[in-house]
PDB file of N, CA and C in Angstrom:
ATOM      1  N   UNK A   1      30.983 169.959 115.362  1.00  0.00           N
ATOM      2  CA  UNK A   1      30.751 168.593 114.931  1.00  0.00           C
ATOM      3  C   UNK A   1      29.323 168.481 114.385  1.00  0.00           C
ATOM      4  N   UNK A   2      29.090 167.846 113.399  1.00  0.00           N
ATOM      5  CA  UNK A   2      27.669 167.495 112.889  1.00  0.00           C
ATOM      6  C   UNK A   2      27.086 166.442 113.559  1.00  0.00           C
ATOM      7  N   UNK A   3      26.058 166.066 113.329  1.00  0.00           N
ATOM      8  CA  UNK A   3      25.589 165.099 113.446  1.00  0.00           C
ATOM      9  C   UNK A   3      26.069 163.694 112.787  1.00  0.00           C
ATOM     10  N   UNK A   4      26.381 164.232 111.288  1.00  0.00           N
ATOM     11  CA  UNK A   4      26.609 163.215 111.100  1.00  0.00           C
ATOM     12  C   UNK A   4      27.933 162.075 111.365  1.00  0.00           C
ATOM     13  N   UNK A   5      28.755 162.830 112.186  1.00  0.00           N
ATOM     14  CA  UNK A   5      29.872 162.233 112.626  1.00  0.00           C
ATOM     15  C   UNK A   5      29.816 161.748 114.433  1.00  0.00           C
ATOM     16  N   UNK A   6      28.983 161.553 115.086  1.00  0.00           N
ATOM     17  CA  UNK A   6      27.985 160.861 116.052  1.00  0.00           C
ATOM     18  C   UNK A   6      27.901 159.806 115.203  1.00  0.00           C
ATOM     19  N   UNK A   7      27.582 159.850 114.604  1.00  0.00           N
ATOM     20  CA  UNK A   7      26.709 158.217 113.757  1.00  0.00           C
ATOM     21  C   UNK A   7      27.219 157.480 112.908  1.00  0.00           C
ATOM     22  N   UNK A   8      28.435 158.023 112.296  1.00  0.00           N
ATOM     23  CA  UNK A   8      29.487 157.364 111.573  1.00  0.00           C
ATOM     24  C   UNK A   8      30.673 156.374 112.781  1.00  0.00           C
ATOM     25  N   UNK A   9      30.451 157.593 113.983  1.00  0.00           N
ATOM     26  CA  UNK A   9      31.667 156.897 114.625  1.00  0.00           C
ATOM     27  C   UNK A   9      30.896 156.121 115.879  1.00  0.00           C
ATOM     28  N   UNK A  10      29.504 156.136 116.047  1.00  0.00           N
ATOM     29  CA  UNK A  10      28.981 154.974 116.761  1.00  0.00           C
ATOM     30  C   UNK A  10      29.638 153.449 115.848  1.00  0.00           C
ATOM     31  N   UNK A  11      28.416 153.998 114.349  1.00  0.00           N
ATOM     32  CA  UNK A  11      28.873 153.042 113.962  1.00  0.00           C
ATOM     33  C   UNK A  11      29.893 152.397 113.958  1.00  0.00           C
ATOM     34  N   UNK A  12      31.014 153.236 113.578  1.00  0.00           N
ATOM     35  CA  UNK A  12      32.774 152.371 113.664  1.00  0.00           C
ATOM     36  C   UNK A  12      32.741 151.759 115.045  1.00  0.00           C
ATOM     37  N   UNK A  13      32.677 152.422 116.072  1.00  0.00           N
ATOM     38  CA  UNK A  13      32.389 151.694 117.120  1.00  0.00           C
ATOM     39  C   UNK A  13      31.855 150.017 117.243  1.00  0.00           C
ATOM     40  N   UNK A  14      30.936 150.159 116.754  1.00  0.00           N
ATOM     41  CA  UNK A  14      30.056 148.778 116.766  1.00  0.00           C
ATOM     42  C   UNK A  14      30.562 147.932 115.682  1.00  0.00           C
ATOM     43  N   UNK A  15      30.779 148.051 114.842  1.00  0.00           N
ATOM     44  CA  UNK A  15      31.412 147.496 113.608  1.00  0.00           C
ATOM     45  C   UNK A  15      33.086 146.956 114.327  1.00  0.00           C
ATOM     46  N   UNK A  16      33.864 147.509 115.119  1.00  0.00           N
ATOM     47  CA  UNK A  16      35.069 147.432 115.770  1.00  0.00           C
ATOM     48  C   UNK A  16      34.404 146.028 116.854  1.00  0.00           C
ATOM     49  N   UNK A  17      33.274 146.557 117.513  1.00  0.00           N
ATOM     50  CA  UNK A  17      33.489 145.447 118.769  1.00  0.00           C
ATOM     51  C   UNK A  17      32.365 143.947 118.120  1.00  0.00           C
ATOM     52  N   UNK A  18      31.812 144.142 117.069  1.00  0.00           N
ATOM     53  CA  UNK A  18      31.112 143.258 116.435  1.00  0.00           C
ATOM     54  C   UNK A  18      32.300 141.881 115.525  1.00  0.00           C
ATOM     55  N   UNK A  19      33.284 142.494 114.599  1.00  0.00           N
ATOM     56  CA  UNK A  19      34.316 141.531 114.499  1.00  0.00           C
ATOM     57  C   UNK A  19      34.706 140.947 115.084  1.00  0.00           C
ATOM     58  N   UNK A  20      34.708 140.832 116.089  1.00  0.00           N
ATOM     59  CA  UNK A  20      35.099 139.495 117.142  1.00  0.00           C
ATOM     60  C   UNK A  20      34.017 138.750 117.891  1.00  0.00           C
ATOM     61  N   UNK A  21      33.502 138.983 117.397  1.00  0.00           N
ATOM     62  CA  UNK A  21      31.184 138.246 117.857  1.00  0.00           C
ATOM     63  C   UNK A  21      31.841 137.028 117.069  1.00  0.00           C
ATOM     64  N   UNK A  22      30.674 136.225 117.917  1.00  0.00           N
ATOM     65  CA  UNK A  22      30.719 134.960 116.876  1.00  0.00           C
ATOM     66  C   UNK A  22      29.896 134.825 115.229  1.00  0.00           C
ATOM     67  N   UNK A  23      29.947 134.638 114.554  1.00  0.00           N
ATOM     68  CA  UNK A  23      29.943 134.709 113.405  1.00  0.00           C
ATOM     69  C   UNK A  23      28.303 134.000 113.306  1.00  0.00           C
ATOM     70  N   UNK A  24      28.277 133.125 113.938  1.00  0.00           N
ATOM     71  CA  UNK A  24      26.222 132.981 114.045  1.00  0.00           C
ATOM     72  C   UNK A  24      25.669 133.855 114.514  1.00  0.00           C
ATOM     73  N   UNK A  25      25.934 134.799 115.335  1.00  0.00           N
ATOM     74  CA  UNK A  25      25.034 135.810 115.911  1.00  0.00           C
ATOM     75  C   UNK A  25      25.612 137.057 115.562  1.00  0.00           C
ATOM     76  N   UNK A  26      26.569 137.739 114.488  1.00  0.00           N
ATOM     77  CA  UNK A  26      26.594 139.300 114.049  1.00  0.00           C
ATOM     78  C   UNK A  26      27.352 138.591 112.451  1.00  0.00           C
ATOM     79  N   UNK A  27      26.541 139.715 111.640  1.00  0.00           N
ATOM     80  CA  UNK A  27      26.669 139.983 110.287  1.00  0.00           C
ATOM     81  C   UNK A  27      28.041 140.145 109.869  1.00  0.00           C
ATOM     82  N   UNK A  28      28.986 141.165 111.122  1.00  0.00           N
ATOM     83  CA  UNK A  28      29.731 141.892 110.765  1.00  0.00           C
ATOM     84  C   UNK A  28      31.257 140.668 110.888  1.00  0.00           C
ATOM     85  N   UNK A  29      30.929 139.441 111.765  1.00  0.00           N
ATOM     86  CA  UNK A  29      31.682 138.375 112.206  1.00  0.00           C
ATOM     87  C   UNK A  29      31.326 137.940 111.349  1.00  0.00           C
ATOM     88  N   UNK A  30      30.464 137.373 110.443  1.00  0.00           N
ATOM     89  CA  UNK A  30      30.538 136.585 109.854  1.00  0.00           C
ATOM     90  C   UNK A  30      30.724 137.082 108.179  1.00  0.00           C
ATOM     91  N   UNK A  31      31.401 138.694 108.070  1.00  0.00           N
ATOM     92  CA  UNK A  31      31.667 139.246 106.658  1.00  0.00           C
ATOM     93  C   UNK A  31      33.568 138.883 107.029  1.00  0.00           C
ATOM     94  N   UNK A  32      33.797 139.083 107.897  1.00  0.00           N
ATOM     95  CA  UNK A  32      35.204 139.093 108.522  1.00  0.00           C
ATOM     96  C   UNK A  32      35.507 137.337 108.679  1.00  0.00           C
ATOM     97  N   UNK A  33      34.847 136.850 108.663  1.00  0.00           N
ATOM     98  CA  UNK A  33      35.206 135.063 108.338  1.00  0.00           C
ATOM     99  C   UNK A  33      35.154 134.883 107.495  1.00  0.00           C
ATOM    100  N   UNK A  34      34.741 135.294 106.641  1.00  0.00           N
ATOM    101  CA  UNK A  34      34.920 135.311 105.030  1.00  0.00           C
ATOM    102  C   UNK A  34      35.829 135.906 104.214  1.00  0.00           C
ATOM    103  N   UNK A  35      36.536 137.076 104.861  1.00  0.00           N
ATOM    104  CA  UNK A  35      37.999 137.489 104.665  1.00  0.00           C
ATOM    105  C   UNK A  35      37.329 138.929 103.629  1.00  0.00           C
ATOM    106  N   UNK A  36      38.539 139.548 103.007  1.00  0.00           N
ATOM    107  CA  UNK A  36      38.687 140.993 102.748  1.00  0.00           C
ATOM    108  C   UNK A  36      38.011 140.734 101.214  1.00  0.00           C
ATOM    109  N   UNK A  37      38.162 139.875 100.505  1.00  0.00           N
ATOM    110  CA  UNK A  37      37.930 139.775  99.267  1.00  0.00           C
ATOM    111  C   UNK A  37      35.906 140.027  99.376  1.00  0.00           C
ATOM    112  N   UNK A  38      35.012 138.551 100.313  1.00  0.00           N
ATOM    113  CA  UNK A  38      34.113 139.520 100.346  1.00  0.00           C
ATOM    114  C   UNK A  38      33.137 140.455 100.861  1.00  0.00           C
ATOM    115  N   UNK A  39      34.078 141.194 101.973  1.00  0.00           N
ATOM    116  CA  UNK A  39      33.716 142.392 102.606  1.00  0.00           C
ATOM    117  C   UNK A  39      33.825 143.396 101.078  1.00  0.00           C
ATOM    118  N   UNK A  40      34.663 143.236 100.309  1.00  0.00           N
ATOM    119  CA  UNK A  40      35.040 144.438  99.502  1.00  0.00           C
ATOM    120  C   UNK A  40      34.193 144.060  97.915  1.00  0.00           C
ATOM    121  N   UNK A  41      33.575 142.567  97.927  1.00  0.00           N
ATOM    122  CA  UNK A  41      32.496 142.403  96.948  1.00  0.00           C
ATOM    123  C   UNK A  41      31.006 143.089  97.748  1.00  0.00           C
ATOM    124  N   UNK A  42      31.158 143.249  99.132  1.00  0.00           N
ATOM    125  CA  UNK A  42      29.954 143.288  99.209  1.00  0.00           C
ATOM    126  C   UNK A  42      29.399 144.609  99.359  1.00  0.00           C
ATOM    127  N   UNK A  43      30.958 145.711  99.453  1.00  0.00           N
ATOM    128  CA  UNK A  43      30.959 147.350  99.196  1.00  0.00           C
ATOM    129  C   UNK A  43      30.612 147.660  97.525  1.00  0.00           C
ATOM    130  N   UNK A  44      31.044 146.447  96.478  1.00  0.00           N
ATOM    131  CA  UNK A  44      30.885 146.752  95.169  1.00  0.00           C
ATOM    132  C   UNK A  44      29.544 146.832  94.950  1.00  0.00           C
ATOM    133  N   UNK A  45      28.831 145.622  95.342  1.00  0.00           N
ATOM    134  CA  UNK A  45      27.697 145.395  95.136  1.00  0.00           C
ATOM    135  C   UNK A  45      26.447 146.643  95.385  1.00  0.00           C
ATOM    136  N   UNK A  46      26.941 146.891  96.497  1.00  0.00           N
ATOM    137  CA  UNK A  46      25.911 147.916  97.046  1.00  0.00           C
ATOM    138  C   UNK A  46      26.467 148.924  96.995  1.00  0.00           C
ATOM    139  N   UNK A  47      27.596 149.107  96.048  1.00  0.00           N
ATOM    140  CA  UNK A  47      27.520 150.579  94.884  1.00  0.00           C
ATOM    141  C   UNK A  47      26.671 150.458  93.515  1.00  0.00           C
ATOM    142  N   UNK A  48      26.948 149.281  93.375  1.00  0.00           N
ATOM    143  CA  UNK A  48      25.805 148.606  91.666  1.00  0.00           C
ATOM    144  C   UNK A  48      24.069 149.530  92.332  1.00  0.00           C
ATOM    145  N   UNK A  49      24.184 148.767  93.380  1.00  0.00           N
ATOM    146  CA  UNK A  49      22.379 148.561  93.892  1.00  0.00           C
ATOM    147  C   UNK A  49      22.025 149.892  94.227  1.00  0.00           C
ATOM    148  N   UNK A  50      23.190 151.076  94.571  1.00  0.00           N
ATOM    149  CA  UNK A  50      22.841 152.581  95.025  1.00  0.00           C
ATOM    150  C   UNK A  50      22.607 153.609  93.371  1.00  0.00           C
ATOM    151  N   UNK A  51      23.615 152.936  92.069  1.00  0.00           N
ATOM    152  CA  UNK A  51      23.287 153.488  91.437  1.00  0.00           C
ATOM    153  C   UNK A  51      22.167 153.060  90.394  1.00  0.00           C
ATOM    154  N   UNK A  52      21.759 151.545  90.777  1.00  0.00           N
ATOM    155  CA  UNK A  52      20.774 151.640  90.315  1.00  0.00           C
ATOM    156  C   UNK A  52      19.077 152.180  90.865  1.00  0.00           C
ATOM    157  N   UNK A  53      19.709 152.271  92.323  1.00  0.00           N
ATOM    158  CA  UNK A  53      18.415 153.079  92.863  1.00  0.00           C
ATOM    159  C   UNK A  53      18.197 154.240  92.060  1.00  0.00           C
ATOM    160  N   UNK A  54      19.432 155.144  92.313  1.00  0.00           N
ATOM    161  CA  UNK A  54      19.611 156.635  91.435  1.00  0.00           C
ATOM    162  C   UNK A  54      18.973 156.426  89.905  1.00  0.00           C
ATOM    163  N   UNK A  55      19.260 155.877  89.278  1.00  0.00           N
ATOM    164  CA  UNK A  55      18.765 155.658  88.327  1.00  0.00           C
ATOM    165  C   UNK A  55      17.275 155.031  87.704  1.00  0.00           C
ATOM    166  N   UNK A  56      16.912 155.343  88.416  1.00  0.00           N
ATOM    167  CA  UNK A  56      15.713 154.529  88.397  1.00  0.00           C
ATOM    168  C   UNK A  56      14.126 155.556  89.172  1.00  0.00           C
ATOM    169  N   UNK A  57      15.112 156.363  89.452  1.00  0.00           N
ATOM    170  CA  UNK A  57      14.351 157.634  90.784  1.00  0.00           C
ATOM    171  C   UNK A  57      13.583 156.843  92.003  1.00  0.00           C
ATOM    172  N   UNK A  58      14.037 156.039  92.180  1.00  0.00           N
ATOM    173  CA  UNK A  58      13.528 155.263  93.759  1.00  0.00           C
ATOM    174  C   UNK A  58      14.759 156.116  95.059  1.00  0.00           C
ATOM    175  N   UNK A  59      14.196 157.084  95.244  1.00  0.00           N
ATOM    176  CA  UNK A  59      14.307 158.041  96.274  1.00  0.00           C
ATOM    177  C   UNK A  59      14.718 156.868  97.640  1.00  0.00           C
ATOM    178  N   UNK A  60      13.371 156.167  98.396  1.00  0.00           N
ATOM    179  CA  UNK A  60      13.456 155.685  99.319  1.00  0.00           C
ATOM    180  C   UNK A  60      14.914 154.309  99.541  1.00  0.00           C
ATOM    181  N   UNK A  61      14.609 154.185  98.208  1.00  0.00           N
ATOM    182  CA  UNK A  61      15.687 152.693  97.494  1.00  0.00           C
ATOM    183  C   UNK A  61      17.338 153.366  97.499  1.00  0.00           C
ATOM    184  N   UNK A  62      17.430 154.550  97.171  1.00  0.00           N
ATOM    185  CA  UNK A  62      18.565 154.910  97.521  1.00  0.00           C
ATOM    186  C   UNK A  62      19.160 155.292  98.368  1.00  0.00           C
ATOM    187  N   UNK A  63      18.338 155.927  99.314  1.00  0.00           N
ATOM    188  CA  UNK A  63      18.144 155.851 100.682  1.00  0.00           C
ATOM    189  C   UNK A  63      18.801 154.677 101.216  1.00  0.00           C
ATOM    190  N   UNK A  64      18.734 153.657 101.525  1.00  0.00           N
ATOM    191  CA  UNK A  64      18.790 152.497 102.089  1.00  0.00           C
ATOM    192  C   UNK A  64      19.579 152.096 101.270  1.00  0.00           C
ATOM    193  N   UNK A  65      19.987 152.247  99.717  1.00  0.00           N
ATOM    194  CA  UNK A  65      21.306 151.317  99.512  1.00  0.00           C
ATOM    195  C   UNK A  65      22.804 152.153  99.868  1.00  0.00           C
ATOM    196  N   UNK A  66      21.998 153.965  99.771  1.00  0.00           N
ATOM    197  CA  UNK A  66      23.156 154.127 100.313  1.00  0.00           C
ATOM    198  C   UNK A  66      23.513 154.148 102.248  1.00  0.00           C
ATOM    199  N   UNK A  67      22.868 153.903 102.222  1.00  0.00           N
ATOM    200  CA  UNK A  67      23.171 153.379 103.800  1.00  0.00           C
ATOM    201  C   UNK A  67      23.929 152.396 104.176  1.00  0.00           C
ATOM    202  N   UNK A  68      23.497 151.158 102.937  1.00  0.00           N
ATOM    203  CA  UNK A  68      24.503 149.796 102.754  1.00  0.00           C
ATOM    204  C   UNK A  68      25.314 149.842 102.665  1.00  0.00           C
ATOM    205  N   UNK A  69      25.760 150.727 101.611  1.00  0.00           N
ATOM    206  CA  UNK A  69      26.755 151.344 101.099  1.00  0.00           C
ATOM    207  C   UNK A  69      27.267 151.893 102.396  1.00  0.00           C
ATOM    208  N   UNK A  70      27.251 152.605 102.808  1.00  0.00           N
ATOM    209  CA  UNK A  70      28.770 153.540 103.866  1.00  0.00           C
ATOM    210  C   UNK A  70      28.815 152.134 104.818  1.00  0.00           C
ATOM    211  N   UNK A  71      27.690 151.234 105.119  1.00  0.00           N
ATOM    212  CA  UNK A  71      28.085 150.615 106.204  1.00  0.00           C
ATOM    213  C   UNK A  71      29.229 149.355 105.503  1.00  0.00           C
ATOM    214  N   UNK A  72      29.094 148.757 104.922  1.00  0.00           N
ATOM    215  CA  UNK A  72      29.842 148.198 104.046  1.00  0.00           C
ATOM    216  C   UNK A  72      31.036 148.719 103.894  1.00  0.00           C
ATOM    217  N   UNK A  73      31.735 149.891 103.534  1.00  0.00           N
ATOM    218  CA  UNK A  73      33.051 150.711 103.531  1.00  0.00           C
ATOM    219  C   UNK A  73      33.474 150.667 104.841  1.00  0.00           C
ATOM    220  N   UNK A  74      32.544 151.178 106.080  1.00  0.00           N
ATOM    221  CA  UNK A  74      32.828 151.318 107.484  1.00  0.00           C
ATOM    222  C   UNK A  74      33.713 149.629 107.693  1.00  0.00           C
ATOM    223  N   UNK A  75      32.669 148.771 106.888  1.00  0.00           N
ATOM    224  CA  UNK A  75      33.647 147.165 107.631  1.00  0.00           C
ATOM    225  C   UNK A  75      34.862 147.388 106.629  1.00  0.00           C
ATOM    226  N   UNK A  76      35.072 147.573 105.462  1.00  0.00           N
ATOM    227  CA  UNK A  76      35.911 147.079 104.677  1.00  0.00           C
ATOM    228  C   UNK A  76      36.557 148.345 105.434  1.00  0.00           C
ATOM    229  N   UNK A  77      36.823 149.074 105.850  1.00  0.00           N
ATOM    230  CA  UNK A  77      37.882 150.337 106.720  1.00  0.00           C
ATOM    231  C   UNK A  77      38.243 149.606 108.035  1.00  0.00           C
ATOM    232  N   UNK A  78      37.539 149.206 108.552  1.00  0.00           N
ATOM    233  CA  UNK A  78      37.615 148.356 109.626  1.00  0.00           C
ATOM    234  C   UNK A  78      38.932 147.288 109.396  1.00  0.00           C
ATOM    235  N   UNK A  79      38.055 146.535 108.844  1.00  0.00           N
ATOM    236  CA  UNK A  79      39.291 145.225 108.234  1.00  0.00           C
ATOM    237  C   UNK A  79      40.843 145.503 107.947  1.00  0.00           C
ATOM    238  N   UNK A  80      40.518 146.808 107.297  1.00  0.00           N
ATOM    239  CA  UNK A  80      42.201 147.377 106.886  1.00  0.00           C
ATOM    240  C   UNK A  80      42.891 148.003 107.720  1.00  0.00           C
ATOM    241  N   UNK A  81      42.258 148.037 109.036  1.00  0.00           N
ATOM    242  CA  UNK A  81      42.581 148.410 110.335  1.00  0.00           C
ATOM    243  C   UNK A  81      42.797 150.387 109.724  1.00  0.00           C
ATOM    244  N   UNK A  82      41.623 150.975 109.022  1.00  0.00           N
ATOM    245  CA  UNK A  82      41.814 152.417 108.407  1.00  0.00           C
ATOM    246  C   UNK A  82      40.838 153.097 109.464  1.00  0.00           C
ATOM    247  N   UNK A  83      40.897 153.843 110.229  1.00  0.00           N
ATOM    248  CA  UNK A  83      39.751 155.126 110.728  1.00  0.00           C
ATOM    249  C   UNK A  83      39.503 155.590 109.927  1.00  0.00           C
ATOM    250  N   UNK A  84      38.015 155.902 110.452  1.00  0.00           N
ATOM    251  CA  UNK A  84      37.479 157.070 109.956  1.00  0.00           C
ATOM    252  C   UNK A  84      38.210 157.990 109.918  1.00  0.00           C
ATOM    253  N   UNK A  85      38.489 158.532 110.811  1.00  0.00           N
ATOM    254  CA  UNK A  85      38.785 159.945 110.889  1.00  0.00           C
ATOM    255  C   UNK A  85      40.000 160.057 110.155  1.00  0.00           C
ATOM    256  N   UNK A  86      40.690 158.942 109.675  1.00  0.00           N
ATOM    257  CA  UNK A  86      41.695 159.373 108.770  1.00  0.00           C
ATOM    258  C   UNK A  86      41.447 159.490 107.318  1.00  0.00           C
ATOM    259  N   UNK A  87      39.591 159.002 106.901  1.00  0.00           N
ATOM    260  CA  UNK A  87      38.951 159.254 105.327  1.00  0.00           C
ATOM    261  C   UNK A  87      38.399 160.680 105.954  1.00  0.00           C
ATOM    262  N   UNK A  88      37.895 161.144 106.499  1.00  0.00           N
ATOM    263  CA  UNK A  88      37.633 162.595 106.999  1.00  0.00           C
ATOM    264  C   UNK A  88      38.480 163.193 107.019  1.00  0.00           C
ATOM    265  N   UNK A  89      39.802 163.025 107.480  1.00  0.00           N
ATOM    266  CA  UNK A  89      41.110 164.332 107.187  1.00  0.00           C
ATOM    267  C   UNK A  89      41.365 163.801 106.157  1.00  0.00           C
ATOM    268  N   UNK A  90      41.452 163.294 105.262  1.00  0.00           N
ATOM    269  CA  UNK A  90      41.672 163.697 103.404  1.00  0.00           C
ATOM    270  C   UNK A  90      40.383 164.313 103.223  1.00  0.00           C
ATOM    271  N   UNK A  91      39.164 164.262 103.595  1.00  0.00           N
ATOM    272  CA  UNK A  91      37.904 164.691 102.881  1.00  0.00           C
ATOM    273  C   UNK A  91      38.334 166.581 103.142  1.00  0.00           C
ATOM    274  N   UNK A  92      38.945 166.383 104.832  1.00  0.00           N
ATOM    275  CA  UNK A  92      39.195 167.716 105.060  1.00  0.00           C
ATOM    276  C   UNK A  92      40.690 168.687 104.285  1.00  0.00           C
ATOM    277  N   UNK A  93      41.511 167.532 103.966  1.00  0.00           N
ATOM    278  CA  UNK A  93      42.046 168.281 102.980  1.00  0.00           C
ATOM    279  C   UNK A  93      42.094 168.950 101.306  1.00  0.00           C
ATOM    280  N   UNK A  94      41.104 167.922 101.045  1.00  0.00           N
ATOM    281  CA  UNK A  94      40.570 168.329  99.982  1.00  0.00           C
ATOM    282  C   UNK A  94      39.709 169.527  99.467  1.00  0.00           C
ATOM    283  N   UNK A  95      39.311 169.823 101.019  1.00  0.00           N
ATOM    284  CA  UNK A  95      38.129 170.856 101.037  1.00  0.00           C
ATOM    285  C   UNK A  95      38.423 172.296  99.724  1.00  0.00           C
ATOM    286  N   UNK A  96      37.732 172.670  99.767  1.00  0.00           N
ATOM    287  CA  UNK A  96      38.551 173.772  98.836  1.00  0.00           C
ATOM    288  C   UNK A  96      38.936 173.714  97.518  1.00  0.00           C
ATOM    289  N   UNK A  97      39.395 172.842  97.099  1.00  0.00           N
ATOM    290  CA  UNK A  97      40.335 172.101  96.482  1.00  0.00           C
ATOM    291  C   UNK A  97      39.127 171.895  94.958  1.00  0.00           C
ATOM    292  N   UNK A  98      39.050 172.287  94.180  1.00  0.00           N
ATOM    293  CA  UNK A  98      38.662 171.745  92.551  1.00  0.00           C
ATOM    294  C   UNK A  98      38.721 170.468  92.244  1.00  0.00           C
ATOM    295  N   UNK A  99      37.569 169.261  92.548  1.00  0.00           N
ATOM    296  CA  UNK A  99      37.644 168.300  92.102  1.00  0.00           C
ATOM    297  C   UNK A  99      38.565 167.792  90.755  1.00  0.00           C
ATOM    298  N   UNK A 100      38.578 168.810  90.050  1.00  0.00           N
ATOM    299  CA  UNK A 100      39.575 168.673  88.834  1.00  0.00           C
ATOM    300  C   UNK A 100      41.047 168.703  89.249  1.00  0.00           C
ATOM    301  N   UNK A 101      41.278 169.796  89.947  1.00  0.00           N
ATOM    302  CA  UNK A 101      42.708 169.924  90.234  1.00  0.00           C
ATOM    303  C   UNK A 101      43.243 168.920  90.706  1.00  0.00           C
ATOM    304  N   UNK A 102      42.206 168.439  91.898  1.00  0.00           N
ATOM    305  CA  UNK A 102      42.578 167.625  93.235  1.00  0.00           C
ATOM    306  C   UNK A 102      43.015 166.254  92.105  1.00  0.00           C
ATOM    307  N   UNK A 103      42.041 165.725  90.996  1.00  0.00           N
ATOM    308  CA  UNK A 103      42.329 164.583  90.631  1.00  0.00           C
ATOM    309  C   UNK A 103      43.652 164.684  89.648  1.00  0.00           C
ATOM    310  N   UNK A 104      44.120 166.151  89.057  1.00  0.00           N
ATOM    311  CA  UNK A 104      45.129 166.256  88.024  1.00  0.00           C
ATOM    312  C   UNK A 104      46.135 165.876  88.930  1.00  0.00           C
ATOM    313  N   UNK A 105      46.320 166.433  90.255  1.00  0.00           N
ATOM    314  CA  UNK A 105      47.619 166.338  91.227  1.00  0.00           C
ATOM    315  C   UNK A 105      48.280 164.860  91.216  1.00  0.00           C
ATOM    316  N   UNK A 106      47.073 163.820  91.543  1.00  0.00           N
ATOM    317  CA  UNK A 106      47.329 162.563  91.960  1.00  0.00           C
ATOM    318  C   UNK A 106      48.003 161.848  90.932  1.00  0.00           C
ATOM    319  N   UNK A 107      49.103 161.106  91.202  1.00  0.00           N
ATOM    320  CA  UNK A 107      49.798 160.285  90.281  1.00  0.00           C
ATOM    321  C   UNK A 107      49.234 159.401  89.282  1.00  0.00           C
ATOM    322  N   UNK A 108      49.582 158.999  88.059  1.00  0.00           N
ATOM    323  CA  UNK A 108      49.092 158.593  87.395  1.00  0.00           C
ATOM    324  C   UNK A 108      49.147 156.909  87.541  1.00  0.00           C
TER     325      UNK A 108
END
């Protein structure tokens, strides 16, 4: 196990027992009272804001949007009632696999 899957699945963790917080006191209650439409504007957004970090060479800035970024997916996975570990076993089946091929396979 890496590290980085400790910290993905704290997070899911907390993100799981935070949706049912009251919505004045956690972020994550009050993206989930607002419903799926904008939990999933607010994963778009802070894909805009990660590639404009990248683009821009703000190292530290991408840093932190992509942080927004996975945490943002973590709720919108959440919401759709999706595990992690079930975007990790496709990541793990893919392994290997020719980004090209992998995308020719998939239906059109």
């Amino acid at each position: 196990m890496t590290t980085l899957e400790p910290t993905l699945t704290r997070l899911e963790q907390t993100i799981a027992r935070r949706r049912a917080a009251d919505p004045d006191a956690s972020y994550v209650a009050r993206l989930h009272a607002k419903g799926l439409a904008k939990i999933a504007q607010k994963v778009g957004e802070e894909a805009v804001e990660s590639v404009i970090a990248a683009m821009t060479d703000d190292r530290q800035g991408l840093v932190g949007e992509a942080a927004d970024l996975l945490f943002h997916l973590m709720v919108l996975l959440g919401a759709k009632d999706i595990p992690l570990a079930e975007v990790l076993a496709e990541l793990d089946r893919r392994e290997g696999t020719s980004g090209l091929a992998e995308k020719a396979s998939r239906p059109l």
